[in-house]
Protein backbone atom coordinates (compact mmCIF):
# COMPACT_ATOMS: atom_id res chain seq x y z
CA UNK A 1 -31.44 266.00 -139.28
CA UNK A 2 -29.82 266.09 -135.56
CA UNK A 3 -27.34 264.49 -134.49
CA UNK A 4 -26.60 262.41 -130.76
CA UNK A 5 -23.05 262.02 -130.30
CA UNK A 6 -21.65 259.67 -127.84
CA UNK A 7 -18.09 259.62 -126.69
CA UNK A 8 -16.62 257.13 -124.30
CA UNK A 9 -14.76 258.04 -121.79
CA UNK A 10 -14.76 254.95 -119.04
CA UNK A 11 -15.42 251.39 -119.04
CA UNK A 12 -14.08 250.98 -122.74
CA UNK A 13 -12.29 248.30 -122.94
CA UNK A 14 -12.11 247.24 -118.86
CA UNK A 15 -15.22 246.29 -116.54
CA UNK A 16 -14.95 249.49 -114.15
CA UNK A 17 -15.24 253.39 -114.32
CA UNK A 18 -17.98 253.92 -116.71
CA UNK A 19 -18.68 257.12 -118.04
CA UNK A 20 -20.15 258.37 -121.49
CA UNK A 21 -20.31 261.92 -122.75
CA UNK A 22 -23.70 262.37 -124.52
CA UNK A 23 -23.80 265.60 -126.51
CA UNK A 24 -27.28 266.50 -128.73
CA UNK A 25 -27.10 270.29 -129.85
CA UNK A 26 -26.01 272.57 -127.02
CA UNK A 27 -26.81 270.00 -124.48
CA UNK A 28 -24.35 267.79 -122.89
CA UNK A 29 -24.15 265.16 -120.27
CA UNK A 30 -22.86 261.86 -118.48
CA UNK A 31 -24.03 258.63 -118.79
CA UNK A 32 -22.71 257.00 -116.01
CA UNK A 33 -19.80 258.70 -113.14
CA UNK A 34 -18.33 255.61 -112.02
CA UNK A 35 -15.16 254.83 -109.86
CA UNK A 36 -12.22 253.14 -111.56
CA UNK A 37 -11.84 249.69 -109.13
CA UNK A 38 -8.63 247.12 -109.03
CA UNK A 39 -5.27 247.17 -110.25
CA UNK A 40 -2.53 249.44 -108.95
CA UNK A 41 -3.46 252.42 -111.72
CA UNK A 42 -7.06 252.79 -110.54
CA UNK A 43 -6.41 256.14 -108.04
CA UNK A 44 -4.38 257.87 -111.11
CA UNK A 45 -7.67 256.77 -113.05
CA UNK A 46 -9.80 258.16 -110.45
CA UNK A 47 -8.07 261.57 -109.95
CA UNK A 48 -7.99 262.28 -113.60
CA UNK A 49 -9.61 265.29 -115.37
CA UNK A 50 -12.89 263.91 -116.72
CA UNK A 51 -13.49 264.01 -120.00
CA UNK A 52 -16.01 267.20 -120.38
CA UNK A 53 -15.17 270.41 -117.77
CA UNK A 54 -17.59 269.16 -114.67
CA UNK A 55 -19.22 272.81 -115.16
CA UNK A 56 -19.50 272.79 -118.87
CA UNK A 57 -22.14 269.43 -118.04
CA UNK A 58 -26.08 269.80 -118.13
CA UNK A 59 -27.48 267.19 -116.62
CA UNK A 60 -25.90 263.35 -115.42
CA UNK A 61 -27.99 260.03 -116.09
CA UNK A 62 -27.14 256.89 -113.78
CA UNK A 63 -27.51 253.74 -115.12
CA UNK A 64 -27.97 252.58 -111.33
CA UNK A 65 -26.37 252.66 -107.97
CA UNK A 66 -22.80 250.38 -108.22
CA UNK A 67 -19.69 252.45 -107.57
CA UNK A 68 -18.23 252.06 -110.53
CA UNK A 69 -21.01 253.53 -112.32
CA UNK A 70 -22.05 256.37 -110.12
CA UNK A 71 -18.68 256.65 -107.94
CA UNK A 72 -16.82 259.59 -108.88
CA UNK A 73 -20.29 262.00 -108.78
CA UNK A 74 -18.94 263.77 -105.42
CA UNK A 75 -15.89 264.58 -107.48
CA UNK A 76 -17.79 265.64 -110.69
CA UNK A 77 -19.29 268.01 -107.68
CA UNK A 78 -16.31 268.85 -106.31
CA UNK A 79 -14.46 270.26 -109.49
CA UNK A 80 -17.62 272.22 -110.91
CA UNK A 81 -20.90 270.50 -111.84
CA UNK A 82 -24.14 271.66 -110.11
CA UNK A 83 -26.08 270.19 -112.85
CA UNK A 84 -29.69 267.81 -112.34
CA UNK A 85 -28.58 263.76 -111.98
CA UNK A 86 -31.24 261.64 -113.05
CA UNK A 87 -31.45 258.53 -111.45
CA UNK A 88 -34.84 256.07 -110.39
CA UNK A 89 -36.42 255.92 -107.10
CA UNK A 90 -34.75 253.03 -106.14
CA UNK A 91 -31.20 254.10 -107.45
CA UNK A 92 -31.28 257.14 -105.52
CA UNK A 93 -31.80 255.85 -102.12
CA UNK A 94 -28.94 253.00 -102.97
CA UNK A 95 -27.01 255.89 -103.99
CA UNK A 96 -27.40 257.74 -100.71
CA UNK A 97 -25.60 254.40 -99.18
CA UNK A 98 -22.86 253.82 -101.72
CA UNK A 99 -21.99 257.41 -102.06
CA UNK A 100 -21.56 258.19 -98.41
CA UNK A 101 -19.83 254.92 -98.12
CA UNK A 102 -17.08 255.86 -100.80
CA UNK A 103 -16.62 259.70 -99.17
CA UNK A 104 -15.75 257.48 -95.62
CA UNK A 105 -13.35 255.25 -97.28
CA UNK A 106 -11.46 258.13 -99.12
CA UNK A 107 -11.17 260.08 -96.10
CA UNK A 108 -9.87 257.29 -94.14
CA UNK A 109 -7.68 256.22 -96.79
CA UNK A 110 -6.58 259.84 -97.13
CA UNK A 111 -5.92 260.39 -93.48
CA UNK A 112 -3.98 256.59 -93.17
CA UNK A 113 -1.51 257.59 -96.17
CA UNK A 114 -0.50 261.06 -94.43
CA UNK A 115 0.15 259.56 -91.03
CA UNK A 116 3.38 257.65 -92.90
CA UNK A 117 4.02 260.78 -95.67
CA UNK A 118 4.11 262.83 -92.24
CA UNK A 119 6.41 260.31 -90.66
CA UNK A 120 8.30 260.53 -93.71
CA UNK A 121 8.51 264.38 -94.00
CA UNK A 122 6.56 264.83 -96.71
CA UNK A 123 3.38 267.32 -97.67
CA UNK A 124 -0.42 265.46 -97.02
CA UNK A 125 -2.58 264.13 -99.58
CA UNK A 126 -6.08 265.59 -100.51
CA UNK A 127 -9.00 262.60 -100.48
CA UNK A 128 -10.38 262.21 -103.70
CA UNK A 129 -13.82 263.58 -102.38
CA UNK A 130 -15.29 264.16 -98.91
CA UNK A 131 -18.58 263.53 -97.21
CA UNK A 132 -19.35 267.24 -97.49
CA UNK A 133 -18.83 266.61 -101.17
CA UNK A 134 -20.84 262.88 -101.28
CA UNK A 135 -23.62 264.72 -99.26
CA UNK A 136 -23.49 268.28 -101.83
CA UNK A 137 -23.71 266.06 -104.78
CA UNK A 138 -26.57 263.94 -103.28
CA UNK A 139 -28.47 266.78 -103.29
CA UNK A 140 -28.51 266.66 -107.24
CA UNK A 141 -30.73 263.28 -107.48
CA UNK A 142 -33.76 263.67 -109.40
CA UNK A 143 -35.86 260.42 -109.32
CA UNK A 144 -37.32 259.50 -112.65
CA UNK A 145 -39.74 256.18 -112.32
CA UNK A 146 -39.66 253.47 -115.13
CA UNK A 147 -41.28 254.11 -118.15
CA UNK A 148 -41.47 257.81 -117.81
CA UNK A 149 -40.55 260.04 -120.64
CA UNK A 150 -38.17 263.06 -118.99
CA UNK A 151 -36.05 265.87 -120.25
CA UNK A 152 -32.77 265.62 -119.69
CA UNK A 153 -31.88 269.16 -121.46
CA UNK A 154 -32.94 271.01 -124.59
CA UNK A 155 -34.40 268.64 -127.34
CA UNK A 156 -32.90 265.55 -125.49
CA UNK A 157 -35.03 262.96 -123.63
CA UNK A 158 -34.48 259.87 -122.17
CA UNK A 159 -36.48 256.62 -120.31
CA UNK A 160 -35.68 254.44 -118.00
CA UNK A 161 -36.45 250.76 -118.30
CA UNK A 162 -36.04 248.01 -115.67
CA UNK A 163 -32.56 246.08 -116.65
CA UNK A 164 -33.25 243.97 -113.84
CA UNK A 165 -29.76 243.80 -112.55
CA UNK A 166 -29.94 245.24 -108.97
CA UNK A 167 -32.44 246.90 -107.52
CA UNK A 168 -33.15 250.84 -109.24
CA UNK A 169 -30.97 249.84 -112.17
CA UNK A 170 -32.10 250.78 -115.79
CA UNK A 171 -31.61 251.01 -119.26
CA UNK A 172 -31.71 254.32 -120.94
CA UNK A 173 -33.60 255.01 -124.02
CA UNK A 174 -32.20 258.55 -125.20
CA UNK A 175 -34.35 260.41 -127.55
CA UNK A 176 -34.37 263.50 -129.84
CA UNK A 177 -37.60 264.67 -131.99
CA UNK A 178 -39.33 261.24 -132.38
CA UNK A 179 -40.89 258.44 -130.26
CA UNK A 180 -38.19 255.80 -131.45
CA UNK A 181 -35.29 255.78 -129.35
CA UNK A 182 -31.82 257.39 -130.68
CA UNK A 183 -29.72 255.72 -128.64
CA UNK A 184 -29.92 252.96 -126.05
CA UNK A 185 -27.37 252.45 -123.45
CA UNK A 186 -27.90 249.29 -121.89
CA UNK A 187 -26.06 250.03 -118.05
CA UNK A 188 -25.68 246.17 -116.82
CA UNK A 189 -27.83 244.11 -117.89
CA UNK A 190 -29.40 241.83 -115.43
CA UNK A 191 -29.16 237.59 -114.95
CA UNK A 192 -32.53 236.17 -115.71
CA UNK A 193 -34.31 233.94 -112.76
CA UNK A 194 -31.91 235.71 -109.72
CA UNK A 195 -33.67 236.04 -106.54
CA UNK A 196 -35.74 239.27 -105.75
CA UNK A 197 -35.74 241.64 -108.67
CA UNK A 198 -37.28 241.37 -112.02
CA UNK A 199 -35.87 240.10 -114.95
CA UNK A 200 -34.90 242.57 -117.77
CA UNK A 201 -37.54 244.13 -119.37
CA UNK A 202 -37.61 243.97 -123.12
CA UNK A 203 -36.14 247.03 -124.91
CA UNK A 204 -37.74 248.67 -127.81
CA UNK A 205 -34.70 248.96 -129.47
CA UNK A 206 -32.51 251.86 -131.16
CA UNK A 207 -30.10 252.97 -134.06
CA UNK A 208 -27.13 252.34 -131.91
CA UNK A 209 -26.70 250.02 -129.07
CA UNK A 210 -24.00 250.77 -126.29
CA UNK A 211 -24.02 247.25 -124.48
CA UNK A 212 -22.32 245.40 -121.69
CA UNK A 213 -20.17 242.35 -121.85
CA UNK A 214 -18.66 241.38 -118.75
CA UNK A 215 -19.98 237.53 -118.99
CA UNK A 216 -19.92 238.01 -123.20
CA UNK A 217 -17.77 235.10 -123.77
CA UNK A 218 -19.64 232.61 -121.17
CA UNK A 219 -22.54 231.07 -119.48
CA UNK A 220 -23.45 231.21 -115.94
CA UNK A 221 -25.12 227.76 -113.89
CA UNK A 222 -28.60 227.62 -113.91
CA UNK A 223 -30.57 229.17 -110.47
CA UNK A 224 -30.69 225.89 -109.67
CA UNK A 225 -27.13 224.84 -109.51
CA UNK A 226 -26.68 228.00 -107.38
CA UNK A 227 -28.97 226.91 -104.99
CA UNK A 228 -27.40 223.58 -104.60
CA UNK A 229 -23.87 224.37 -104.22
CA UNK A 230 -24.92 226.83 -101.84
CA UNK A 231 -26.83 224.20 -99.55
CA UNK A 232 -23.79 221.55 -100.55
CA UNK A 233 -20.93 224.19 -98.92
CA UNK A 234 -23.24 225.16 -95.81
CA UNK A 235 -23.64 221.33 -94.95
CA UNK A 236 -19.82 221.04 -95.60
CA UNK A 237 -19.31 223.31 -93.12
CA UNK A 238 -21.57 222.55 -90.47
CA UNK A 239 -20.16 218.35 -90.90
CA UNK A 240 -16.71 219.93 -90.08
CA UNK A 241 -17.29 222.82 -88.20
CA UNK A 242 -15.56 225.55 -90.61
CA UNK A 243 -16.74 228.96 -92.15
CA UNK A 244 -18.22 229.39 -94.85
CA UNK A 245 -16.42 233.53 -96.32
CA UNK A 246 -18.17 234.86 -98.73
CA UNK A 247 -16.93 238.08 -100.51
CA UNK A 248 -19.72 239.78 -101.75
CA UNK A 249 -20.88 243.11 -103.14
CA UNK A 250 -22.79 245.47 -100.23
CA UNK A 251 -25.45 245.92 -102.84
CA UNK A 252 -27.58 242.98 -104.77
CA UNK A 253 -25.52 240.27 -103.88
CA UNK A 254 -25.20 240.43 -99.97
CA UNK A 255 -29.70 240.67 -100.31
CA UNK A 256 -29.81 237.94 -102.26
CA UNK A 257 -27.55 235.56 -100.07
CA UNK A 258 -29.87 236.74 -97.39
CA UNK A 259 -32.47 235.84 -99.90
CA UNK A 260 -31.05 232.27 -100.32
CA UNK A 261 -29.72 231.32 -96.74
CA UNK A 262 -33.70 232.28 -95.21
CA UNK A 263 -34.94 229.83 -98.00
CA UNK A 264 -32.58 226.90 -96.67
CA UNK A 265 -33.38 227.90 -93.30
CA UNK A 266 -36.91 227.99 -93.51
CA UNK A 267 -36.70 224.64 -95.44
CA UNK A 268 -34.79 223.59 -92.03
CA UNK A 269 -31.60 223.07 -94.49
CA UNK A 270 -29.53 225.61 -92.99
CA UNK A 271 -28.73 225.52 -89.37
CA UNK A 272 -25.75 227.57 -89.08
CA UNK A 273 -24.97 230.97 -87.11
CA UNK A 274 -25.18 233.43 -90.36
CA UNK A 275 -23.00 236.62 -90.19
CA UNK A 276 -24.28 239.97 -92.53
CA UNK A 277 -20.61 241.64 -91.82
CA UNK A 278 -21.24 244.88 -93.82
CA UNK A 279 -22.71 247.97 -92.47
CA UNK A 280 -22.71 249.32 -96.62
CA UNK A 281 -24.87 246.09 -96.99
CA UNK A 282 -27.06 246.18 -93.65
CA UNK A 283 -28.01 249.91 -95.10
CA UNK A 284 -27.95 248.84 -98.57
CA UNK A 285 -30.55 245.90 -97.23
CA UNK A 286 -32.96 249.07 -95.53
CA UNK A 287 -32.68 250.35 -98.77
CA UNK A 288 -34.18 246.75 -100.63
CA UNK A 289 -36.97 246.96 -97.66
CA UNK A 290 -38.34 250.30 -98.86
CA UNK A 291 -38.67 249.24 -102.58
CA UNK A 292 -41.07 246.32 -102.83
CA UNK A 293 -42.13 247.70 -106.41
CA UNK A 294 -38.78 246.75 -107.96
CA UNK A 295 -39.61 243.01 -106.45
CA UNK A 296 -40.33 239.83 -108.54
CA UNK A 297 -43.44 237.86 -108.15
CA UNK A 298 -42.18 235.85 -105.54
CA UNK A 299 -40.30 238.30 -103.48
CA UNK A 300 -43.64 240.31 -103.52
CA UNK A 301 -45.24 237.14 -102.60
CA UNK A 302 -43.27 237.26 -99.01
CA UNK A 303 -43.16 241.06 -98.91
CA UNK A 304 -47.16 240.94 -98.60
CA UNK A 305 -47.44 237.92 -96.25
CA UNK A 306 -45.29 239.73 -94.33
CA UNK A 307 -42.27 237.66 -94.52
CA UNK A 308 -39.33 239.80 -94.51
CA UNK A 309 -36.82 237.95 -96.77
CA UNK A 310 -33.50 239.80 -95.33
CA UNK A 311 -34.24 237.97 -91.98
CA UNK A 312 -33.99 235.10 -90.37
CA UNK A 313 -33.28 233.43 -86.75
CA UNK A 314 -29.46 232.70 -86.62
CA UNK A 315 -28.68 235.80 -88.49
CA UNK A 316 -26.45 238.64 -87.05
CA UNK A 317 -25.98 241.82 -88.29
CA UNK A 318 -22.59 243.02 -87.24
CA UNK A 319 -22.28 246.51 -87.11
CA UNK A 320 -18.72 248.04 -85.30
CA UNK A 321 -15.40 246.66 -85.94
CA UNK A 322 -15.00 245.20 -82.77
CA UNK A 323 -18.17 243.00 -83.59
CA UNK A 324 -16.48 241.99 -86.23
CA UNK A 325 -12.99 240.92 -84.75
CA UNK A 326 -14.78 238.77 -82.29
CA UNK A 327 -15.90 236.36 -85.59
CA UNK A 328 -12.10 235.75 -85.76
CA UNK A 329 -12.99 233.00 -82.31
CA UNK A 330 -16.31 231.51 -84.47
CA UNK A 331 -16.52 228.14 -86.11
CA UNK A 332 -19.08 226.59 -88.01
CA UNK A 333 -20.76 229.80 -89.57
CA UNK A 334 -21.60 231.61 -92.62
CA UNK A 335 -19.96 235.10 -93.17
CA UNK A 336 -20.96 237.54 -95.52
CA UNK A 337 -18.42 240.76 -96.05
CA UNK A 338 -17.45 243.04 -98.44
CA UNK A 339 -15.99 243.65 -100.88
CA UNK A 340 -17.33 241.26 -103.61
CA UNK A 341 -13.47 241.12 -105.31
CA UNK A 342 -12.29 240.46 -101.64
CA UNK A 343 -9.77 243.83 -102.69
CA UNK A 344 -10.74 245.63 -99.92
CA UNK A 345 -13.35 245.81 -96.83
CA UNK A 346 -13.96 243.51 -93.74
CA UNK A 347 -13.95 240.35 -95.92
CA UNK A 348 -10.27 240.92 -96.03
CA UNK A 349 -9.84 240.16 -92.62
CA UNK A 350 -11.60 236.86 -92.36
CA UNK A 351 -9.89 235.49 -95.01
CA UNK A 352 -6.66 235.79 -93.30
CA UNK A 353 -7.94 233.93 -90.39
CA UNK A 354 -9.54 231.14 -92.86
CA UNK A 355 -7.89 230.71 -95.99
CA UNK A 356 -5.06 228.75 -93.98
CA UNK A 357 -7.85 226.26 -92.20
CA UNK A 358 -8.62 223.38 -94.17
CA UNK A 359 -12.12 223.16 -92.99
CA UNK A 360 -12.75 226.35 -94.08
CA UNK A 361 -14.65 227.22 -97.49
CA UNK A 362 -14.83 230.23 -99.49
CA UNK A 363 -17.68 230.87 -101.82
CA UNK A 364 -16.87 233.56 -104.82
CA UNK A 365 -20.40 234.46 -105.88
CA UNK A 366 -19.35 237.70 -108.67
CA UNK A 367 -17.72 239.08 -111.13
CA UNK A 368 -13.56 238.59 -110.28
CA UNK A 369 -11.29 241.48 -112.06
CA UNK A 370 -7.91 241.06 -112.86
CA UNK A 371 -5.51 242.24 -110.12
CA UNK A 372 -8.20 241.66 -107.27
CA UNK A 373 -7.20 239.21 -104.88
CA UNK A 374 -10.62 237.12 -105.53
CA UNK A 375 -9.49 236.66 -109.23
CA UNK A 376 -5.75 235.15 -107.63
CA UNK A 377 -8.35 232.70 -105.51
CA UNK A 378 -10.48 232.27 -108.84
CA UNK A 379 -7.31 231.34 -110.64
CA UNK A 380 -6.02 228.46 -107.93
CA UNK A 381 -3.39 230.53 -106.32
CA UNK A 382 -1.84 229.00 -103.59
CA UNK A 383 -0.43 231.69 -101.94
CA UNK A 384 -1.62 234.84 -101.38
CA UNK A 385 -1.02 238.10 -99.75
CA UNK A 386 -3.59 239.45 -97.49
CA UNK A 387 -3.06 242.75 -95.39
CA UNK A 388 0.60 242.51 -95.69
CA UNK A 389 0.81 238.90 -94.84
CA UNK A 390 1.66 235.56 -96.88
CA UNK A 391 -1.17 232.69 -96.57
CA UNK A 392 -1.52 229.71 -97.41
CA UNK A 393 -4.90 228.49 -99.50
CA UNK A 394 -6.00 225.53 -97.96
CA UNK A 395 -9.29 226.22 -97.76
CA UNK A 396 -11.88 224.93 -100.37
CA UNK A 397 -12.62 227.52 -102.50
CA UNK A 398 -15.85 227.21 -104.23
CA UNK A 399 -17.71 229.45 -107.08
CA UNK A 400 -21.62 230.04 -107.83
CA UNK A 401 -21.83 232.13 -111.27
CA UNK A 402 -25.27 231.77 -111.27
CA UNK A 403 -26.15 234.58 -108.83
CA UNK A 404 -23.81 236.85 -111.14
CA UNK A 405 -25.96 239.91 -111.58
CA UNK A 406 -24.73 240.48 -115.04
CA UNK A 407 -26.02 238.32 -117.93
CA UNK A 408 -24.33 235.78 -119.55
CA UNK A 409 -23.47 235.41 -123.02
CA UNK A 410 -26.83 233.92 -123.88
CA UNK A 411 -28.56 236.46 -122.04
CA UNK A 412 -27.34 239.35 -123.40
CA UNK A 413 -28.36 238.11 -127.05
CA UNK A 414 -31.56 237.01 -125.76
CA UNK A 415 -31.94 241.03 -124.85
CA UNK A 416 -30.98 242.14 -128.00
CA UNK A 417 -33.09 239.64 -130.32
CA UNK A 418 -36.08 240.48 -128.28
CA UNK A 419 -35.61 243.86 -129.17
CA UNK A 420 -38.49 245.58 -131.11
CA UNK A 421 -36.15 247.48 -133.44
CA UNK A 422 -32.70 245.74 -134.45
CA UNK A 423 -29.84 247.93 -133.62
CA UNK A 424 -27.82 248.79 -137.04
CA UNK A 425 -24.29 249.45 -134.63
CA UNK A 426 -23.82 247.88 -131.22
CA UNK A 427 -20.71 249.64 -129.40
CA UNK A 428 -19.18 246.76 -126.72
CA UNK A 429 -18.29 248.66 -122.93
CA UNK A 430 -18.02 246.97 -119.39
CA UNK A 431 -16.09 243.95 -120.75
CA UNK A 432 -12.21 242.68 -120.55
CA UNK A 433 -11.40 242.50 -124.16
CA UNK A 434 -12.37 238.60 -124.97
CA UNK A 435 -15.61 238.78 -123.50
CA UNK A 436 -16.12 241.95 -125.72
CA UNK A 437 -14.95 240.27 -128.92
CA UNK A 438 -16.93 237.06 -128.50
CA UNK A 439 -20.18 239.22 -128.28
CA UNK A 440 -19.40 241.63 -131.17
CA UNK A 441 -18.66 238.36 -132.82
CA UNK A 442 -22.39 237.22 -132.39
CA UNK A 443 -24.22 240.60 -132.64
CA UNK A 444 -22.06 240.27 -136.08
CA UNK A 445 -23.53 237.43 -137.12
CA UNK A 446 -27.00 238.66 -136.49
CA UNK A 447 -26.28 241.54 -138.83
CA UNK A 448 -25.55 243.73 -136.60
CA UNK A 449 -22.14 246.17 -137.05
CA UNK A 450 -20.65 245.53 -133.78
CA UNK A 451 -17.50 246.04 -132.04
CA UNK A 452 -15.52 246.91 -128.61
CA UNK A 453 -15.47 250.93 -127.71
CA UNK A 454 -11.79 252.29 -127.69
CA UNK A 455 -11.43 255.26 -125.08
CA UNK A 456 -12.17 258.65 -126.21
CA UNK A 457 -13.84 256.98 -129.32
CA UNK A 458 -16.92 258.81 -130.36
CA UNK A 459 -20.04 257.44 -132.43
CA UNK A 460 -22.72 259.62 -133.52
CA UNK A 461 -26.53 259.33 -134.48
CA UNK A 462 -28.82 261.22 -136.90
CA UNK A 463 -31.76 261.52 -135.78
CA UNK A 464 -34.99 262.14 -137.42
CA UNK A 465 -36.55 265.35 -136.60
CA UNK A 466 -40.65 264.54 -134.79
């Protein structure tokens, strides 16, 4: 017998920063390098050592391309690993525009914090990683398609299976001597019925589950609903003549907004001046263009009619930050920034020139973390502080869960009792601790020994030789 041992070193017991060691004989690697995102401790979490030497690691398997799976990869790079990371097709090219993304925003945050520690007398700050560094580490992808059996290192192999959460994004099967998988981590697992991508495919199953929970202790609207509250704030706005801000991730949900508003406009119910303020997401949207085999049927449907879904008369893509300043004078439009927590990015900026209107709406359309100024708008908050400043919520705030790309509750058991092969352990990750109890609860009940991950905690796997 063999073992697979599994330690976890991120995203136990909080939503961000995942990260798993995976060790199987002499081999060892990472599922998952992700960035550590909200709350004041996240840059201390960020520059910490990681949890295996960066040149002591084989090999690095993504899940997919969010930052806070596959963020800190120019730092693995940058402290020692020169080691294959595994990733599919699709993953790799959103990686290209995440990565380099990050590498800008470090260096600019790097460069605005020593302009007042000079000022102040004191020594300058490293970034956490460069571009040189985003661009080395880059150069370490290694596209794997679906469904292909690869070597990760030594006797350990692994698959990737569509988890239909954003586009590229996968499951992992890992396995070592037979066909039936060891181990399967599940990355995110994706909302059934969202626009563009496929649903999740059906996982054969393994001895030990490592599983998501972000939405594990609700349920998200039908597609429906999210279609209709989407139409019902639009023709809100355009009755009163405010903007509709929406804070949105670069990657999945800014595509499938784009997805939703052509829909309404093509259906002539959606007149408005629409507002793609995101160069991550205009790339990030390239990137969706080149990867029509990742597309549902009805995506594909417009992809070979020649419809391009991302655009759409009335739609702007605004590029330079002047561009964008000059929406501060616009009424009556839609306006898509980043970031999707509203913590950070362009989005922060139109909020404090519309949170204060009451005409104005704002849509939350994902996942809100604690300590994220999208979770204090979530919440009811009042008043808020935006870029320094104190403003006043008068704005409508509105929320669509349905276009969450993470499964709900019901979802994520649906995954696992499709399974081929019931788990015997499920270990809970990616989940604020009540969501992660209320699904170890369930997988409980199913007979399943489940519970949240503590960090550091390892689990381990025998194996059956093949």
């Amino acid at each position: 017998m063999a073992r697979v041992r599994l330690q976890f070193g991120g995203a136990a017991g909080e939503v961000t920063g995942s990260a798993h060691v995976v060790t199987c004989g002499g081999a060892v690697g990472l599922l998952d390098c992700g960035l550590f995102q909200g709350g004041r401790e996240a840059p201390e979490k960020n520059a910490q050592e990681f949890p295996v030497r960066p040149e002591d690691l084989d090999f690095v398997i993504l899940s997919h391309a969010h930052i806070d799976h596959c963020g800190r990869l120019p730092l693995l790079w940058r402290r020692g690993f020169r080691g294959p990371v595994f990733a599919t097709p699709a993953a790799c090219d959103l990686c290209r525009v995440m990565l380099l993304d990050s590498a800008h925003i470090q260096e600019a945050d790097a460069e605005w914090t020593n302009r007042k520690r000079k000022r102040a007398g004191r020594e300058p700050i490293e970034p956490l990683y460069t571009v040189e560094d985003a661009e080395a580490a880059l150069a370490l992808l290694r596209p794997v398609p679906y469904g292909e059996t690869a070597p990760a290192s030594g006797e350990l192999r692994f698959r990737f299976q569509d988890a239909g959460h954003i586009l590229g994004s996968a499951f992992v099967e890992l396995f070592h001597g037979a066909d039936q998988p060891d181990l399967l981590y599940s990355g995110d697992v994706g909302n059934q019925g969202k626009p563009i991508i496929r649903d999740p495919a059906r996982a054969m199953g393994a001895e030990v589950l490592v599983i998501e929970a972000t939405y594990g202790d609700r349920a998200h609207e039908p597609i429906t609903e999210a279609r209709a509250r989407l139409q019902a704030v639009v023709e809100r706005a355009r009755r009163v003549q405010g903007n509709v801000i929406i804070p949105a991730f670069a990657v999945g949900r800014a595509q499938e907004l784009l997805y939703l508003l052509n829909d309404l406009r093509e259906s002539g119910r959606c007149d408005l001046p629409v507002y793609l303020d995101s160069p991550l997401a205009i790339a990030a949207t390239e990137a969706f263009a080149k990867h029509p085999e990742c597309y549902d049927a009805d995506a594909l449907r417009h992809h070979r009619a020649g419809d391009d879904p991302f655009a759409f008369p009335g739609l702007t893509l605004v590029h330079t930050a002047d561009e964008s300043r000059r929406l501060n004078d616009v009424s009556g439009a839609v306006i898509i920034a980043a970031s999707g927590m509203a913590d950070a990015g362009r989005v922060r900026h139109h909020l404090k020139h519309n949170l204060w209107r009451e005409e104005a709406s704002v849509l939350l359309v994902g996942f809100q973390a604690q300590g994220t100024l999208g979770r204090e708008l979530l919440d009811g908050a009042k008043m808020v502080r935006v870029l320094g400043e104190e403003i006043a919520v008068r704005a409508q705030v509105h929320v669509i869960g349905a276009l969450s790309a993470h499964a709900d509750r019901g979802g994520l058991l649906s995954w696992v009792d499709a399974m081929r092969r019931r788990p015997r352990r499920a270990m809970i990750v990616h989940a604020e601790p009540p969501a992660a109890e209320s699904l170890a609860a369930a997988l409980r009940e199913r007979g399943i020994d489940a519970r949240p991950a503590r960090p550091g905690e390892t689990v381990e796997v025998e194996t059956a030789e093949a």
